[in-house]
PDB file of N, CA and C in Angstrom:
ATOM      1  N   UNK A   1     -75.149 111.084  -0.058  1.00  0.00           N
ATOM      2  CA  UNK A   1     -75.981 110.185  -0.819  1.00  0.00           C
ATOM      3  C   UNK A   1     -77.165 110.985  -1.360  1.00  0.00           C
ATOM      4  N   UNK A   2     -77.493 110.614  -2.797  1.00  0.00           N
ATOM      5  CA  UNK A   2     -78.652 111.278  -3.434  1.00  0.00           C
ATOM      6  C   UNK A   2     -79.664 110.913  -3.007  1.00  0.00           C
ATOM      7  N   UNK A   3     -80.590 111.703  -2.952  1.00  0.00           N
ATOM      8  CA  UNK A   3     -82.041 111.070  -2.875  1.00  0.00           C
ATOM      9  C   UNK A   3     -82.949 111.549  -3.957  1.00  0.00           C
ATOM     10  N   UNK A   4     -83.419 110.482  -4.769  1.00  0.00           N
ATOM     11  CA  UNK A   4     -83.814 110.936  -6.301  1.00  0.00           C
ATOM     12  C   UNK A   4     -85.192 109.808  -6.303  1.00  0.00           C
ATOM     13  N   UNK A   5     -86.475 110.450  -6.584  1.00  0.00           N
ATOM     14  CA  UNK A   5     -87.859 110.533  -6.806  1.00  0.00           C
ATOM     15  C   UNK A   5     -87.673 109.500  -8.201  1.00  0.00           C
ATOM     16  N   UNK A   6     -88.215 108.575  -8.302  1.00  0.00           N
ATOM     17  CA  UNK A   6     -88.389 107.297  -9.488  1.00  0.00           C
ATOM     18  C   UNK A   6     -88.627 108.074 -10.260  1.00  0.00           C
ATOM     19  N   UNK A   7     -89.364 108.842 -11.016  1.00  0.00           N
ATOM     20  CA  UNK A   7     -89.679 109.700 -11.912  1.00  0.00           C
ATOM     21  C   UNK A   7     -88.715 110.948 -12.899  1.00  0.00           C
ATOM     22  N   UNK A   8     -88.020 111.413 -11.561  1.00  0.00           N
ATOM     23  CA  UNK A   8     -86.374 111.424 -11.949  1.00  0.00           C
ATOM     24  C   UNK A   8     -85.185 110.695 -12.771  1.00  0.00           C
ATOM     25  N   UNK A   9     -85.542 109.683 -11.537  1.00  0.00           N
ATOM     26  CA  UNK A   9     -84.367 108.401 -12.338  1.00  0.00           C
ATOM     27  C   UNK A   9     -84.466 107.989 -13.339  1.00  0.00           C
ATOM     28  N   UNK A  10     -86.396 107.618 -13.736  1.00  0.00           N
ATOM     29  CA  UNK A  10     -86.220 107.528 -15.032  1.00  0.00           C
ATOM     30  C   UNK A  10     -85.952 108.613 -16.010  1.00  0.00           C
ATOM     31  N   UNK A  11     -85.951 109.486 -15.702  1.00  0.00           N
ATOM     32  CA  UNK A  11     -86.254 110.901 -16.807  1.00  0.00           C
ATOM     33  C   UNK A  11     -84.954 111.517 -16.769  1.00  0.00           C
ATOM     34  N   UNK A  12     -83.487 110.754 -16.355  1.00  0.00           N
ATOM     35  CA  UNK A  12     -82.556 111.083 -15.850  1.00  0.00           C
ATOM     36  C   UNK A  12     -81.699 110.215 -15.662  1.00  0.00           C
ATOM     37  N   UNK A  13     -81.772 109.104 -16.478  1.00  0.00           N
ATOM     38  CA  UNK A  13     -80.999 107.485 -15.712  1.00  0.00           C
ATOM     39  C   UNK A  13     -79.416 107.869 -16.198  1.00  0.00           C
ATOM     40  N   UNK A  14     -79.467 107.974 -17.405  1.00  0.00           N
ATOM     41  CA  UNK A  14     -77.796 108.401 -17.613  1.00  0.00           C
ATOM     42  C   UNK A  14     -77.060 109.131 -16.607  1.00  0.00           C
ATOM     43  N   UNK A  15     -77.682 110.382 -16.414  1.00  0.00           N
ATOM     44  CA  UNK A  15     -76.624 111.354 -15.422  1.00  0.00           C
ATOM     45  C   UNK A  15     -76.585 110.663 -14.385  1.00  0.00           C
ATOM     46  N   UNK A  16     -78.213 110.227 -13.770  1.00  0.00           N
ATOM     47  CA  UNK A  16     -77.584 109.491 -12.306  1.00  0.00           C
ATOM     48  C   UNK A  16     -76.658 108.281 -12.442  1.00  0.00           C
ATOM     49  N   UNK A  17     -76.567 107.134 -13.550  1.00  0.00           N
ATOM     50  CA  UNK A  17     -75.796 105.881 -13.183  1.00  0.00           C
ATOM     51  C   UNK A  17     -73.808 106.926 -13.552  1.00  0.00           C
ATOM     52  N   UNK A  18     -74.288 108.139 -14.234  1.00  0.00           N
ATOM     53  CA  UNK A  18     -73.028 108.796 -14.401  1.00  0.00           C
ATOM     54  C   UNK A  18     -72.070 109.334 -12.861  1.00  0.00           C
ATOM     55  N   UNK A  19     -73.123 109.345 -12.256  1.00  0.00           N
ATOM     56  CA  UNK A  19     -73.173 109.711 -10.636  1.00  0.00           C
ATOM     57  C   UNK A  19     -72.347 108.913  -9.691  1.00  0.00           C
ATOM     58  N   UNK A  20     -73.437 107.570 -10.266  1.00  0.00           N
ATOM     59  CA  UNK A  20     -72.959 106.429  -9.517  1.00  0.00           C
ATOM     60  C   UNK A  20     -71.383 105.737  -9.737  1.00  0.00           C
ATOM     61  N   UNK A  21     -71.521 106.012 -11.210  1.00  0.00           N
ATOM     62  CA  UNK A  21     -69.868 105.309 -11.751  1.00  0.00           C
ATOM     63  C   UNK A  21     -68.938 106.025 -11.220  1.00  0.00           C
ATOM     64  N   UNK A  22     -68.886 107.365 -10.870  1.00  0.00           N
ATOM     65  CA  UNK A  22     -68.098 108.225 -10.130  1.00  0.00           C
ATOM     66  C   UNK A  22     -67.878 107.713  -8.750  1.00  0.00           C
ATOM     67  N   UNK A  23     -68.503 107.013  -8.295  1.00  0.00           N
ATOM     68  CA  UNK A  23     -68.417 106.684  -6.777  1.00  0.00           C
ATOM     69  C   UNK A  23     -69.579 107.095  -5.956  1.00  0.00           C
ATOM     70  N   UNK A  24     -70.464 107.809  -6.617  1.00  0.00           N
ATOM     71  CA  UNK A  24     -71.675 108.028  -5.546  1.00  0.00           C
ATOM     72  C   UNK A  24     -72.698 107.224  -5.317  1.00  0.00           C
ATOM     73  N   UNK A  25     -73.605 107.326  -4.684  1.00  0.00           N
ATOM     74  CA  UNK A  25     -74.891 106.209  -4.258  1.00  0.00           C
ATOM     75  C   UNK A  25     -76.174 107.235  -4.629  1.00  0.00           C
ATOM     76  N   UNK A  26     -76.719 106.823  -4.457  1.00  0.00           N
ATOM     77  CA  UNK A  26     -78.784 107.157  -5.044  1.00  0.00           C
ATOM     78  C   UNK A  26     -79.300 106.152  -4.210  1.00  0.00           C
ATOM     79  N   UNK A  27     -80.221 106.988  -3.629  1.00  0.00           N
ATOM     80  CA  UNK A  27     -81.375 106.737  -2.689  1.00  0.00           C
ATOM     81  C   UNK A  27     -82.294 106.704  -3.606  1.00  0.00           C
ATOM     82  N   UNK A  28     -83.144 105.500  -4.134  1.00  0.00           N
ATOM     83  CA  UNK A  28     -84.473 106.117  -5.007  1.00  0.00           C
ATOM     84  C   UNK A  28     -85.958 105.879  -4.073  1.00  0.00           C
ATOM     85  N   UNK A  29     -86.643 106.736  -4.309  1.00  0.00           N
ATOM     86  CA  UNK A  29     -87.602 107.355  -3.443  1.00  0.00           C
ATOM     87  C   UNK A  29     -89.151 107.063  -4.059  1.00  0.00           C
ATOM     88  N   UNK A  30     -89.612 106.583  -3.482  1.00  0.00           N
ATOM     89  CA  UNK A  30     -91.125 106.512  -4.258  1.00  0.00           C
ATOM     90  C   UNK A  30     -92.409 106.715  -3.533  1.00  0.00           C
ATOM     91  N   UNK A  31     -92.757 108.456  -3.308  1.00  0.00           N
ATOM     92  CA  UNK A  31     -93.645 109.236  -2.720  1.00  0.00           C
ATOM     93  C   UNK A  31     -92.827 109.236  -1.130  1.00  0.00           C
ATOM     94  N   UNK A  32     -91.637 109.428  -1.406  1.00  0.00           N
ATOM     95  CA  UNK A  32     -90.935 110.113  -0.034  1.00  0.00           C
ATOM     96  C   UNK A  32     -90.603 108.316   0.856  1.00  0.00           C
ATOM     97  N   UNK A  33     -90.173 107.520   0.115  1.00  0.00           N
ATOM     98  CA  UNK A  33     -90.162 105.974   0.458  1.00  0.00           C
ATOM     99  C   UNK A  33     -89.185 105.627   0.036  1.00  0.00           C
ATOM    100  N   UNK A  34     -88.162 105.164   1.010  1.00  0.00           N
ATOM    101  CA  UNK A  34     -86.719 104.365   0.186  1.00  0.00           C
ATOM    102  C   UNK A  34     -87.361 103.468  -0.028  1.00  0.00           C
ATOM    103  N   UNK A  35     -86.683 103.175  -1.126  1.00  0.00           N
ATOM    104  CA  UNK A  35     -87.565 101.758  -1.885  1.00  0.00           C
ATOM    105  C   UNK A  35     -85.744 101.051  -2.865  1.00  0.00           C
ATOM    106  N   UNK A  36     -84.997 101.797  -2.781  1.00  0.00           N
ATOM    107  CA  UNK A  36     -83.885 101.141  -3.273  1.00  0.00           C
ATOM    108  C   UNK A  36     -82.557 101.666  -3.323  1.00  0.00           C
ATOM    109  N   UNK A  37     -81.437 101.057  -3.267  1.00  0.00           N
ATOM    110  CA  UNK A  37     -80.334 102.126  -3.105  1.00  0.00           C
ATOM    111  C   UNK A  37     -79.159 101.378  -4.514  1.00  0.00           C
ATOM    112  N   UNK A  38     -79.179 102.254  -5.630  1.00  0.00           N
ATOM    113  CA  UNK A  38     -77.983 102.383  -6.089  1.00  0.00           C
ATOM    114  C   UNK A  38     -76.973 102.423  -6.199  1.00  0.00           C
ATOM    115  N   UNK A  39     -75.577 101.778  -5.928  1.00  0.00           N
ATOM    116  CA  UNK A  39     -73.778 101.919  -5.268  1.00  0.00           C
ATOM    117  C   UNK A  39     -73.566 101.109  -6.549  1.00  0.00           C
ATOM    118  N   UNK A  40     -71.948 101.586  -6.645  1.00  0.00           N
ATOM    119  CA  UNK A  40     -71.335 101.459  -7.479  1.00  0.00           C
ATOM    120  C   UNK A  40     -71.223 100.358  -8.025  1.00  0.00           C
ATOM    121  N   UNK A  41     -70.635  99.366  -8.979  1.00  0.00           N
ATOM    122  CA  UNK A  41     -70.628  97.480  -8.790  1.00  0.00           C
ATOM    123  C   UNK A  41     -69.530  97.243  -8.501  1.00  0.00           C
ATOM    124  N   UNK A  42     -69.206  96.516  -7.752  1.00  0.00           N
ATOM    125  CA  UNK A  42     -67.716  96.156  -7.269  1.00  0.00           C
ATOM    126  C   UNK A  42     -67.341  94.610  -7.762  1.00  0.00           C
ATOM    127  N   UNK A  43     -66.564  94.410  -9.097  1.00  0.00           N
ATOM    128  CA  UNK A  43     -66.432  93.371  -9.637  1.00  0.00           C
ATOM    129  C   UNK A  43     -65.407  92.450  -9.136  1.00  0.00           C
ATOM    130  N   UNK A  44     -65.150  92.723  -7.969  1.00  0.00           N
ATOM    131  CA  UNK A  44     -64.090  92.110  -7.577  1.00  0.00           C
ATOM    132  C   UNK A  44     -64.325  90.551  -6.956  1.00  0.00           C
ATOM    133  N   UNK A  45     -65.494  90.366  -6.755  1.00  0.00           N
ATOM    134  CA  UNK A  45     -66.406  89.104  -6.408  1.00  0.00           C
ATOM    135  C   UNK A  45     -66.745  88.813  -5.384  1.00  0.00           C
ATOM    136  N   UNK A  46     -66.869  87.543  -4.899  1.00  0.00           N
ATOM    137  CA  UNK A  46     -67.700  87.251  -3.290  1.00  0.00           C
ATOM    138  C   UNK A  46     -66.729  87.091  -2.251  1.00  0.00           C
ATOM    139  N   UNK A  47     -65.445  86.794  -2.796  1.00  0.00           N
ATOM    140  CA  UNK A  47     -64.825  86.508  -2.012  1.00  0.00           C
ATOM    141  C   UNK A  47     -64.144  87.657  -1.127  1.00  0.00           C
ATOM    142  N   UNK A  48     -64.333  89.257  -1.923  1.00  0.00           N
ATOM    143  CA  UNK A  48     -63.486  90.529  -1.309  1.00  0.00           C
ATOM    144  C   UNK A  48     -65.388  91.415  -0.903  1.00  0.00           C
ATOM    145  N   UNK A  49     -66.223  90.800  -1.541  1.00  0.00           N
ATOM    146  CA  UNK A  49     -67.566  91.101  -0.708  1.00  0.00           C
ATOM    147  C   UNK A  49     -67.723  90.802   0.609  1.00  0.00           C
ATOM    148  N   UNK A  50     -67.288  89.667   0.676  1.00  0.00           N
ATOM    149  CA  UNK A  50     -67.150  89.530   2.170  1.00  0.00           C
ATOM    150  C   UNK A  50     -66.443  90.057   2.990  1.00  0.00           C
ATOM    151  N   UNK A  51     -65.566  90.509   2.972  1.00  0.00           N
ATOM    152  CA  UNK A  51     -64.634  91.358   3.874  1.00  0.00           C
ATOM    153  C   UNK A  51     -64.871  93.220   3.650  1.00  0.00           C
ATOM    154  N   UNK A  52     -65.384  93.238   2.596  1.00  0.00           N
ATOM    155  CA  UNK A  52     -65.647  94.447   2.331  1.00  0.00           C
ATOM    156  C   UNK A  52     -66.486  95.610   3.362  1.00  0.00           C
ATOM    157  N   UNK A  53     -65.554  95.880   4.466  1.00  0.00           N
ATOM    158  CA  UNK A  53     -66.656  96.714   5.383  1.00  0.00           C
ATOM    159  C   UNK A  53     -67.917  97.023   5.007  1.00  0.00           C
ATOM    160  N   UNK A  54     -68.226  97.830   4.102  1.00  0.00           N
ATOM    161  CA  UNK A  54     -69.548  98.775   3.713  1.00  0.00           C
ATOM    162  C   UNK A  54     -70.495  97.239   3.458  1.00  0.00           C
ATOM    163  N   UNK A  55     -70.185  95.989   3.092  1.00  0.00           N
ATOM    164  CA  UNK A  55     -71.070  95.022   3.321  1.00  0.00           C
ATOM    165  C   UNK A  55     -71.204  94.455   4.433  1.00  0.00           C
ATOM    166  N   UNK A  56     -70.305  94.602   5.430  1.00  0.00           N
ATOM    167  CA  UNK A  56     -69.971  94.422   6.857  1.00  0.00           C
ATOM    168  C   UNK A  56     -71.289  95.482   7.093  1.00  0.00           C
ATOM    169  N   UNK A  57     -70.901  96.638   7.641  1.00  0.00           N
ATOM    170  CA  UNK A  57     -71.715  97.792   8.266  1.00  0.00           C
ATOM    171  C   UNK A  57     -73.135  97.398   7.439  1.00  0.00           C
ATOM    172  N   UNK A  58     -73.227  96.908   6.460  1.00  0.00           N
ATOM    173  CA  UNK A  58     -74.698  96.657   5.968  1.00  0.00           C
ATOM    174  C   UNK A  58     -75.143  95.824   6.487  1.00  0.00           C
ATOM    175  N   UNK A  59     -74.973  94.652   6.744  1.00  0.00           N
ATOM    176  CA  UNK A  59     -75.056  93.537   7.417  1.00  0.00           C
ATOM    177  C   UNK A  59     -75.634  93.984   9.059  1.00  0.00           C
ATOM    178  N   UNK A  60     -74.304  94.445   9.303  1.00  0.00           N
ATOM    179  CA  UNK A  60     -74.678  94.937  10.723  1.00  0.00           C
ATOM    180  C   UNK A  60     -75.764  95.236  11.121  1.00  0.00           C
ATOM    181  N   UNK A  61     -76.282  96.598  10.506  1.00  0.00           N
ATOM    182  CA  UNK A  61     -77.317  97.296  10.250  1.00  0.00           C
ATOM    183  C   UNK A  61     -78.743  96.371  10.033  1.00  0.00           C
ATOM    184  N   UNK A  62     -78.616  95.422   9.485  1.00  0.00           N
ATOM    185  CA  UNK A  62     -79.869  94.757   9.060  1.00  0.00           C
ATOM    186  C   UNK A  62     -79.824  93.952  10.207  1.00  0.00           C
ATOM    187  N   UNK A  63     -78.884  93.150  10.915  1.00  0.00           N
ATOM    188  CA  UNK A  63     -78.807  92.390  12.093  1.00  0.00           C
ATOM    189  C   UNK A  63     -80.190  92.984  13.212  1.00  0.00           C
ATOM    190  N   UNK A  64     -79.253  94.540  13.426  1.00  0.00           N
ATOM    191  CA  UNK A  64     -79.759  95.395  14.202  1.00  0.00           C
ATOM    192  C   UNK A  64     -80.882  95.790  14.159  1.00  0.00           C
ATOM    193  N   UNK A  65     -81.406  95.517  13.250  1.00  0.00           N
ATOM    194  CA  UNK A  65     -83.078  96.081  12.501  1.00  0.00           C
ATOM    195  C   UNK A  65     -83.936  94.783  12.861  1.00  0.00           C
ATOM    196  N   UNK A  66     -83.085  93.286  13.198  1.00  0.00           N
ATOM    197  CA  UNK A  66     -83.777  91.872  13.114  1.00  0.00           C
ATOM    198  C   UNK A  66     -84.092  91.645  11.992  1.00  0.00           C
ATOM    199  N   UNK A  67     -83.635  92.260  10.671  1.00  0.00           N
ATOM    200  CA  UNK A  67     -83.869  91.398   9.452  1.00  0.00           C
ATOM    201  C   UNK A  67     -82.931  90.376   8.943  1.00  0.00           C
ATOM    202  N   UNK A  68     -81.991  90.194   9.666  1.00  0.00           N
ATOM    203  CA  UNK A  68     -81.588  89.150   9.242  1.00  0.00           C
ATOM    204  C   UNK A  68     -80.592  88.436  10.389  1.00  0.00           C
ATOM    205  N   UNK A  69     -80.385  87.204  10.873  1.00  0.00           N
ATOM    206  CA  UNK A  69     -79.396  86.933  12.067  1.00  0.00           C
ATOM    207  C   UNK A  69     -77.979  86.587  11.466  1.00  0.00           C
ATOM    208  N   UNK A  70     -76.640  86.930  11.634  1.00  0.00           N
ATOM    209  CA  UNK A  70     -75.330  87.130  11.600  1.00  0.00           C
ATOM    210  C   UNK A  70     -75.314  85.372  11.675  1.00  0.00           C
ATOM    211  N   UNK A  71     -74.706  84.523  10.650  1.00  0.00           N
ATOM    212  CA  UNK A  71     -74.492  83.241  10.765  1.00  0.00           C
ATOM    213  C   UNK A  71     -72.841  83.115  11.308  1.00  0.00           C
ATOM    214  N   UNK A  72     -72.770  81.628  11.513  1.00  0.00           N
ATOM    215  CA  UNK A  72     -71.383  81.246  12.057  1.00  0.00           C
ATOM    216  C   UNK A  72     -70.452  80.711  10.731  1.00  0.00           C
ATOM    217  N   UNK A  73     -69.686  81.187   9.436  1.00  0.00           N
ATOM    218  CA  UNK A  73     -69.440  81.183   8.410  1.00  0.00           C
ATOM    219  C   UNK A  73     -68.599  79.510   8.887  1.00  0.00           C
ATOM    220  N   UNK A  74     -67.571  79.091   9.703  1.00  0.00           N
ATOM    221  CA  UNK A  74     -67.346  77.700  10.035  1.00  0.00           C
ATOM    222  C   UNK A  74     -68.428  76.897  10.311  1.00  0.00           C
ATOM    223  N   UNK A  75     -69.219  77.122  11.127  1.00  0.00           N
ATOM    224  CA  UNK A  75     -70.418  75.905  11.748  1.00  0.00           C
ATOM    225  C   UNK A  75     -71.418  75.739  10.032  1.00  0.00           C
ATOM    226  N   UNK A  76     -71.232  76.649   9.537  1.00  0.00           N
ATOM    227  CA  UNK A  76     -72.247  76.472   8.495  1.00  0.00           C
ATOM    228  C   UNK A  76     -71.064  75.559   7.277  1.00  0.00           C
ATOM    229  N   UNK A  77     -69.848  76.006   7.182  1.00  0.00           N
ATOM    230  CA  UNK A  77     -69.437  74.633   6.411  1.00  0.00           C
ATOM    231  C   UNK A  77     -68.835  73.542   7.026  1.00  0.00           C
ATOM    232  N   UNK A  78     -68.938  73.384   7.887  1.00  0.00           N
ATOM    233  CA  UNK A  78     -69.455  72.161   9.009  1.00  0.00           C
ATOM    234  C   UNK A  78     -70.534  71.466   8.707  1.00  0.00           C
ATOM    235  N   UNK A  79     -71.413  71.961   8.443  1.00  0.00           N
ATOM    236  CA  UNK A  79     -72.908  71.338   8.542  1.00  0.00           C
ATOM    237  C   UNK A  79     -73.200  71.117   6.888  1.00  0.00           C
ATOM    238  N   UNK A  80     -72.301  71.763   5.576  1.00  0.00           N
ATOM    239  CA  UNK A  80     -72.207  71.242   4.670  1.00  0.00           C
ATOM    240  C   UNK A  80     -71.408  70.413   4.243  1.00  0.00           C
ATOM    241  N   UNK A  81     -70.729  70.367   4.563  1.00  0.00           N
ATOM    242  CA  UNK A  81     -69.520  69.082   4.874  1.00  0.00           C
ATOM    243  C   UNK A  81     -70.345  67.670   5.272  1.00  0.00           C
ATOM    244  N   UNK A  82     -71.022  67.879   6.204  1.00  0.00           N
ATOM    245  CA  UNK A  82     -71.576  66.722   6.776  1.00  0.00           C
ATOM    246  C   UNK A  82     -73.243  66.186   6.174  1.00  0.00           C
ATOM    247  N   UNK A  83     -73.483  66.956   5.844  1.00  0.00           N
ATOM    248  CA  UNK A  83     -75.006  66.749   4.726  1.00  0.00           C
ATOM    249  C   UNK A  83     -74.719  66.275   3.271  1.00  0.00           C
ATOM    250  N   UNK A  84     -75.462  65.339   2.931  1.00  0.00           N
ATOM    251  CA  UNK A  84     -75.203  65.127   0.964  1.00  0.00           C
ATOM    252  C   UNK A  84     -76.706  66.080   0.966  1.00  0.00           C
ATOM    253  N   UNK A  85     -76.429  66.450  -0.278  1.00  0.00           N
ATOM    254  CA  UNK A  85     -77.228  67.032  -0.907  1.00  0.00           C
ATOM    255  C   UNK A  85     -78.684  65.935  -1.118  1.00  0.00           C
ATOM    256  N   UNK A  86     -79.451  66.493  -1.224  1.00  0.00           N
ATOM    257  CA  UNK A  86     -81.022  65.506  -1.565  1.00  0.00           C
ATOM    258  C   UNK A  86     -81.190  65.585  -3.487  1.00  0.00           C
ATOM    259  N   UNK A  87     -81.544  64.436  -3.657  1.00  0.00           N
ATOM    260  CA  UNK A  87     -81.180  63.784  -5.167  1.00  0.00           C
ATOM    261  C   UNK A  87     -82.825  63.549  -5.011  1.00  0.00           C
ATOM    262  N   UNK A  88     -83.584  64.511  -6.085  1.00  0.00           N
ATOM    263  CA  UNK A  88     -84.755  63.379  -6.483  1.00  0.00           C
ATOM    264  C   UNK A  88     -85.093  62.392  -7.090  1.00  0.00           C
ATOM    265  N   UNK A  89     -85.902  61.835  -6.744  1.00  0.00           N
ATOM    266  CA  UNK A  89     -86.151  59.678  -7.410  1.00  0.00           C
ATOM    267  C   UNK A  89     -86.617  60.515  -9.385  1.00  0.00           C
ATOM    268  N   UNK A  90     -86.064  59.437  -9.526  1.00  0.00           N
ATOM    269  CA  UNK A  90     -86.133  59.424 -11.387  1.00  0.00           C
ATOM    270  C   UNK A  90     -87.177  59.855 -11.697  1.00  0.00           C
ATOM    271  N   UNK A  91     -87.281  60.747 -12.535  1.00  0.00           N
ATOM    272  CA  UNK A  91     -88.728  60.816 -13.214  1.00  0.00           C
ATOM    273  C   UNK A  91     -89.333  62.180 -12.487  1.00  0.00           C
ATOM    274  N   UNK A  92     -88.667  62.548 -11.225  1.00  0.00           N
ATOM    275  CA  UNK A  92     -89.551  64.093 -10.691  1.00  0.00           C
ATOM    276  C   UNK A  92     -89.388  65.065 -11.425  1.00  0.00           C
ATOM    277  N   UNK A  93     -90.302  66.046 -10.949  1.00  0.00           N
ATOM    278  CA  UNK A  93     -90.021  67.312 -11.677  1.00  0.00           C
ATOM    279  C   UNK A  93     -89.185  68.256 -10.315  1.00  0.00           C
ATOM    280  N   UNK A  94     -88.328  68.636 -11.430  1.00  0.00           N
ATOM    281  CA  UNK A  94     -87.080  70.030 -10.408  1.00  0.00           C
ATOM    282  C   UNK A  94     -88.150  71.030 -10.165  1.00  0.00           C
ATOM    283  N   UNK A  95     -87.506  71.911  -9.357  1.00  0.00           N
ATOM    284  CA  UNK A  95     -88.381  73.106  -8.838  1.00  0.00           C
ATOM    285  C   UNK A  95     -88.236  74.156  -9.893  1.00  0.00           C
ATOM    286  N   UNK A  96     -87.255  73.919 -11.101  1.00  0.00           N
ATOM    287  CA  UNK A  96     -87.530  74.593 -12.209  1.00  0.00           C
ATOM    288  C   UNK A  96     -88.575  74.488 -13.129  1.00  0.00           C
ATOM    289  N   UNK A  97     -88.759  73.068 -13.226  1.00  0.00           N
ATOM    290  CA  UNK A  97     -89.704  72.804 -14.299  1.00  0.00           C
ATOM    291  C   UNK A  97     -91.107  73.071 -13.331  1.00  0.00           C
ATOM    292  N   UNK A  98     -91.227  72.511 -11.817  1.00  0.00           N
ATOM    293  CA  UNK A  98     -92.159  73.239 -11.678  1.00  0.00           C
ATOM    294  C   UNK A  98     -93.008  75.202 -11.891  1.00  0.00           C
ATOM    295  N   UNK A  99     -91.603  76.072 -11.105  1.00  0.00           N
ATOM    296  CA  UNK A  99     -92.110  77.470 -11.667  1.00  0.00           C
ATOM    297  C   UNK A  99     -92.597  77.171 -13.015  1.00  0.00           C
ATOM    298  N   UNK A 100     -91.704  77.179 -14.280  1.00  0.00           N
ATOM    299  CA  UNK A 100     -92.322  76.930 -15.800  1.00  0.00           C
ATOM    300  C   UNK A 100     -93.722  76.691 -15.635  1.00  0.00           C
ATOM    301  N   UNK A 101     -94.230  75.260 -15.350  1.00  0.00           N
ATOM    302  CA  UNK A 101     -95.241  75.381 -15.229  1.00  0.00           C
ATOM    303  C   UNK A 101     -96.392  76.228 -14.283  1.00  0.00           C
ATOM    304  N   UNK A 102     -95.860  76.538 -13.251  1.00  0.00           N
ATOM    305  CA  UNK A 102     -96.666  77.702 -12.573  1.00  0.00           C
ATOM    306  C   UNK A 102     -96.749  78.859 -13.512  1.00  0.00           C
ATOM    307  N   UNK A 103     -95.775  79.322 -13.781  1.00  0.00           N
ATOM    308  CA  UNK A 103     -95.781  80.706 -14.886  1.00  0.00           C
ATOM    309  C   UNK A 103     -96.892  80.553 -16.423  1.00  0.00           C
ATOM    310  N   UNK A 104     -96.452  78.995 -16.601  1.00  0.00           N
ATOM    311  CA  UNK A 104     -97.852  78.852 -18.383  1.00  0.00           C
ATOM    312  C   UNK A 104     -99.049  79.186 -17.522  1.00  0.00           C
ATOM    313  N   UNK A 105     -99.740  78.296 -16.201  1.00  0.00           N
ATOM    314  CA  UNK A 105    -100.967  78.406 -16.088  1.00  0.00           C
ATOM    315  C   UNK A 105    -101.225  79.804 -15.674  1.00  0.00           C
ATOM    316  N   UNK A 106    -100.160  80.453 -15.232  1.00  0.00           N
ATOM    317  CA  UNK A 106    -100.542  82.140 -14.547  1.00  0.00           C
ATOM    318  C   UNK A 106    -101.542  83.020 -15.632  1.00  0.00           C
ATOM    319  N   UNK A 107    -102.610  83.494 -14.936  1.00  0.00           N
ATOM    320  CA  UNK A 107    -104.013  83.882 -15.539  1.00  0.00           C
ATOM    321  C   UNK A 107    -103.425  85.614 -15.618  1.00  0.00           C
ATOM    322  N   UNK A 108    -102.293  86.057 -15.479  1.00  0.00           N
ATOM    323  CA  UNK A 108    -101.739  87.480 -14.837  1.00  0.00           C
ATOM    324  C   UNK A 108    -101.605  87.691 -16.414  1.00  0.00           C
TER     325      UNK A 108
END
């Protein structure tokens, strides 16, 4: 796996995503800081993502770190099965139209 300095990548994005389409990965680095990792795209969808070891072993890995806890993929469509979805009363605003409006008043 590469390890390539942001300043690089940008000054260099072709050869590295040329890298990547080959099958390799990029580590990008910002003042000696993983800050993101580059892999190939695998269009094959969610359904072969999931079984896909290297998202397995990623998973794992983050388990192991406590960033994230390993769910029960049955108990969880169990528990959607058995929930309706929440419908807001006429006239609310969605959590879309709210961001929108968070984003007009943003002073940034």
């Amino acid at each position: 796996m590469a390890l390539i300095k942001i300043a690089d990548l940008k000054n260099n994005l072709s050869r590295h995503l040329a890298h990547v389409k080959q099958g390799g990965q990029i580590t990008v680095l910002d003042r000696d800081t993983p800050v993101a990792r580059i892999i190939p795209f695998n269009p094959a969808g969610p359904a072969d993502e999931a079984t896909d070891p290297a998202v397995a072993d990623r998973m794992a890995d983050l388990a192991r770190q406590g960033i994230l806890t390993l769910g029960d993929s049955p108990a969880a469509g169990r528990w959607l099965a058995s929930h309706e979805p929440l419908r807001l009363p006429k006239g609310a605003r969605g959590a879309v139209e709210a961001l929108i409006d968070l984003r007009r008043e943003s002073t940034r």
